[in-house]
Protein backbone atom coordinates (compact mmCIF):
# COMPACT_ATOMS: atom_id res chain seq x y z
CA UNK A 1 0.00 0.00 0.00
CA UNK A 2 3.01 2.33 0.70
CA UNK A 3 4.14 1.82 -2.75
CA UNK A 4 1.08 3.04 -4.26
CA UNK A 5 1.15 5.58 -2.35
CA UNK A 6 4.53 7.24 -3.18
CA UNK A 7 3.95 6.26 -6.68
CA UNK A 8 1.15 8.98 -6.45
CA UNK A 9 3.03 11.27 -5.23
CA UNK A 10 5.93 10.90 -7.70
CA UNK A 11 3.61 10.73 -10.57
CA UNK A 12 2.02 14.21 -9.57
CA UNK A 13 5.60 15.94 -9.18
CA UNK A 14 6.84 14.22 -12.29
CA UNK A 15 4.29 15.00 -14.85
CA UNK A 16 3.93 18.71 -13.01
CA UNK A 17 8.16 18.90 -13.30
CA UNK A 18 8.35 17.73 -17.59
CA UNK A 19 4.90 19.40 -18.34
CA UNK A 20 6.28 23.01 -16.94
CA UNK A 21 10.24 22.63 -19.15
CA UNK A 22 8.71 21.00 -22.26
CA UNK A 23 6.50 23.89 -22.49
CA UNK A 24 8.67 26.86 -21.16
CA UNK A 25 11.88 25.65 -22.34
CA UNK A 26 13.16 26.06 -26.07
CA UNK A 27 15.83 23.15 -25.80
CA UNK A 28 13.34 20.55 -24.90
CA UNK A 29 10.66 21.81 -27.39
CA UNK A 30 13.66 21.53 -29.92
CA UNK A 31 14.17 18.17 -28.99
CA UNK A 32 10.90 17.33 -28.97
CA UNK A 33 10.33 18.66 -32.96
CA UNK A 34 13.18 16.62 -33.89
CA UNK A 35 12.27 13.21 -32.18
CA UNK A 36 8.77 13.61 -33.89
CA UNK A 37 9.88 14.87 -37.29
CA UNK A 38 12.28 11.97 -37.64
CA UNK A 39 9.73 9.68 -36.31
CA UNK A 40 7.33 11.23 -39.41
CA UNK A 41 10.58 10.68 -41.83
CA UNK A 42 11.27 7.26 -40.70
CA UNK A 43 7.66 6.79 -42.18
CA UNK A 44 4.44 8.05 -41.77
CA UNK A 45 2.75 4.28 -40.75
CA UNK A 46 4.88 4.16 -37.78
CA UNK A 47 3.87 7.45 -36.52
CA UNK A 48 0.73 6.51 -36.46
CA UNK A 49 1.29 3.11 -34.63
CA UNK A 50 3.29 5.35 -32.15
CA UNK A 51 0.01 7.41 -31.62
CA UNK A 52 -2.22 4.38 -31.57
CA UNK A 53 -0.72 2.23 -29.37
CA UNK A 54 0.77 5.12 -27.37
CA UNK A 55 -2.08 4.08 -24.23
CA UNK A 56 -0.57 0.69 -24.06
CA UNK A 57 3.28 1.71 -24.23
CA UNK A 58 2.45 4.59 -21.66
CA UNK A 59 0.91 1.48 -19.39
CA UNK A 60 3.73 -1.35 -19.87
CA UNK A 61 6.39 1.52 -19.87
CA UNK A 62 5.06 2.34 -16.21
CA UNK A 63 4.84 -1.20 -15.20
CA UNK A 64 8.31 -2.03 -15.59
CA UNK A 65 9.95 -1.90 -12.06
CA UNK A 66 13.70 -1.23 -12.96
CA UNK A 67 14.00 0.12 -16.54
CA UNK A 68 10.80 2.16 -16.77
CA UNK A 69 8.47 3.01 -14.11
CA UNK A 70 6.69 6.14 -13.50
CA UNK A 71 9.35 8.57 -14.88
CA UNK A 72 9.58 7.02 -18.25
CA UNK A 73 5.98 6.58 -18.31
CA UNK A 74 5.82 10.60 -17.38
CA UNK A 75 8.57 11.08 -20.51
CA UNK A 76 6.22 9.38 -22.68
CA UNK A 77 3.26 10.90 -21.63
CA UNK A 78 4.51 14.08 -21.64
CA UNK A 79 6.22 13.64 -25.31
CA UNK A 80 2.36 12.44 -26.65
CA UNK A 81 1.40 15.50 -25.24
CA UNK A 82 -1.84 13.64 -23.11
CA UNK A 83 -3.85 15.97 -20.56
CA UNK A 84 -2.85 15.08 -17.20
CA UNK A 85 -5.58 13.20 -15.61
CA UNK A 86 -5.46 10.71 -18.73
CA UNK A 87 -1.72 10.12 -18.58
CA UNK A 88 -2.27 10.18 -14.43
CA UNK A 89 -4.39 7.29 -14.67
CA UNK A 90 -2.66 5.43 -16.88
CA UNK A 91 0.66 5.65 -14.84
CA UNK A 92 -1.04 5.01 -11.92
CA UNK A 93 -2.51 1.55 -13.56
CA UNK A 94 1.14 0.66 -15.20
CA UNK A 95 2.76 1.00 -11.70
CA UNK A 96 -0.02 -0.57 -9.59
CA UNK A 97 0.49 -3.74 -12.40
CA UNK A 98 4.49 -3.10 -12.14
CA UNK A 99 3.98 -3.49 -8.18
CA UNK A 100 1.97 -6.71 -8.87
CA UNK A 101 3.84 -8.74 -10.88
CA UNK A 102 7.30 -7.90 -8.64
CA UNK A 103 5.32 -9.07 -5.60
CA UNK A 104 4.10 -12.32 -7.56
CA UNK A 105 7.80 -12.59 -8.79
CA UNK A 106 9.35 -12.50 -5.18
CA UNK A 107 6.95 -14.30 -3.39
CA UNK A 108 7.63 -17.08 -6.13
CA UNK A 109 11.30 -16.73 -5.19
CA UNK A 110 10.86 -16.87 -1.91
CA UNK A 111 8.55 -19.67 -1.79
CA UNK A 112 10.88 -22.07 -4.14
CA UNK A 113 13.82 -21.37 -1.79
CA UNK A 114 12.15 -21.88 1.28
């Protein structure tokens, strides 16, 4: 329950802290044109998968417990530009499911060893 809880809290501060320098710094908007336009040159079809299936990778982004979690979920979110209670949720979910499956994973562990 604790980790749910601080995974609130560091969703709310990380979405708050990219949302306020992708929009009031000119670096990271720079950055953020380029990704996209070579995204759009590497084809226009996978652009469009990116945007499609953007819900899902925000989702299993956030639900891996070492490489992703709810900062790269908040990178992603932010970069797809989604309104904050949309990209909230679906951080919150992806963690929640990252918590999950580490908890299933351990106990598993624990329970073969001993």
């Amino acid at each position: 329950m604790l980790v749910v809880i601080s995974d609130i809290i560091q969703i709310i501060v990380i979405l708050n802290f990219f949302e306020f320098f992708v929009n009031k710094l000119d670096v990271i908007t720079k950055i953020k044109k380029k990704f996209w336009k070579n995204v759009e040159n590497s084809g226009k079809n996978r652009l469009e998968k990116f945007k499609k299936y953007g819900d899902w990778g925000v989702l299993l982004i956030s639900a891996l417990p070492f490489a992703g979690g709810a900062l790269s979920g908040s990178i992603l979110a932010v970069s797809l530009e989604y309104k904050k209670l949309k990209a909230f949720f679906l951080i919150l979910s992806g963690c929640m499911i990252g918590t999950l499956l580490y908890f299933v994973g351990i106990s598993g562990i624990m329970h073969s060893i001993g």
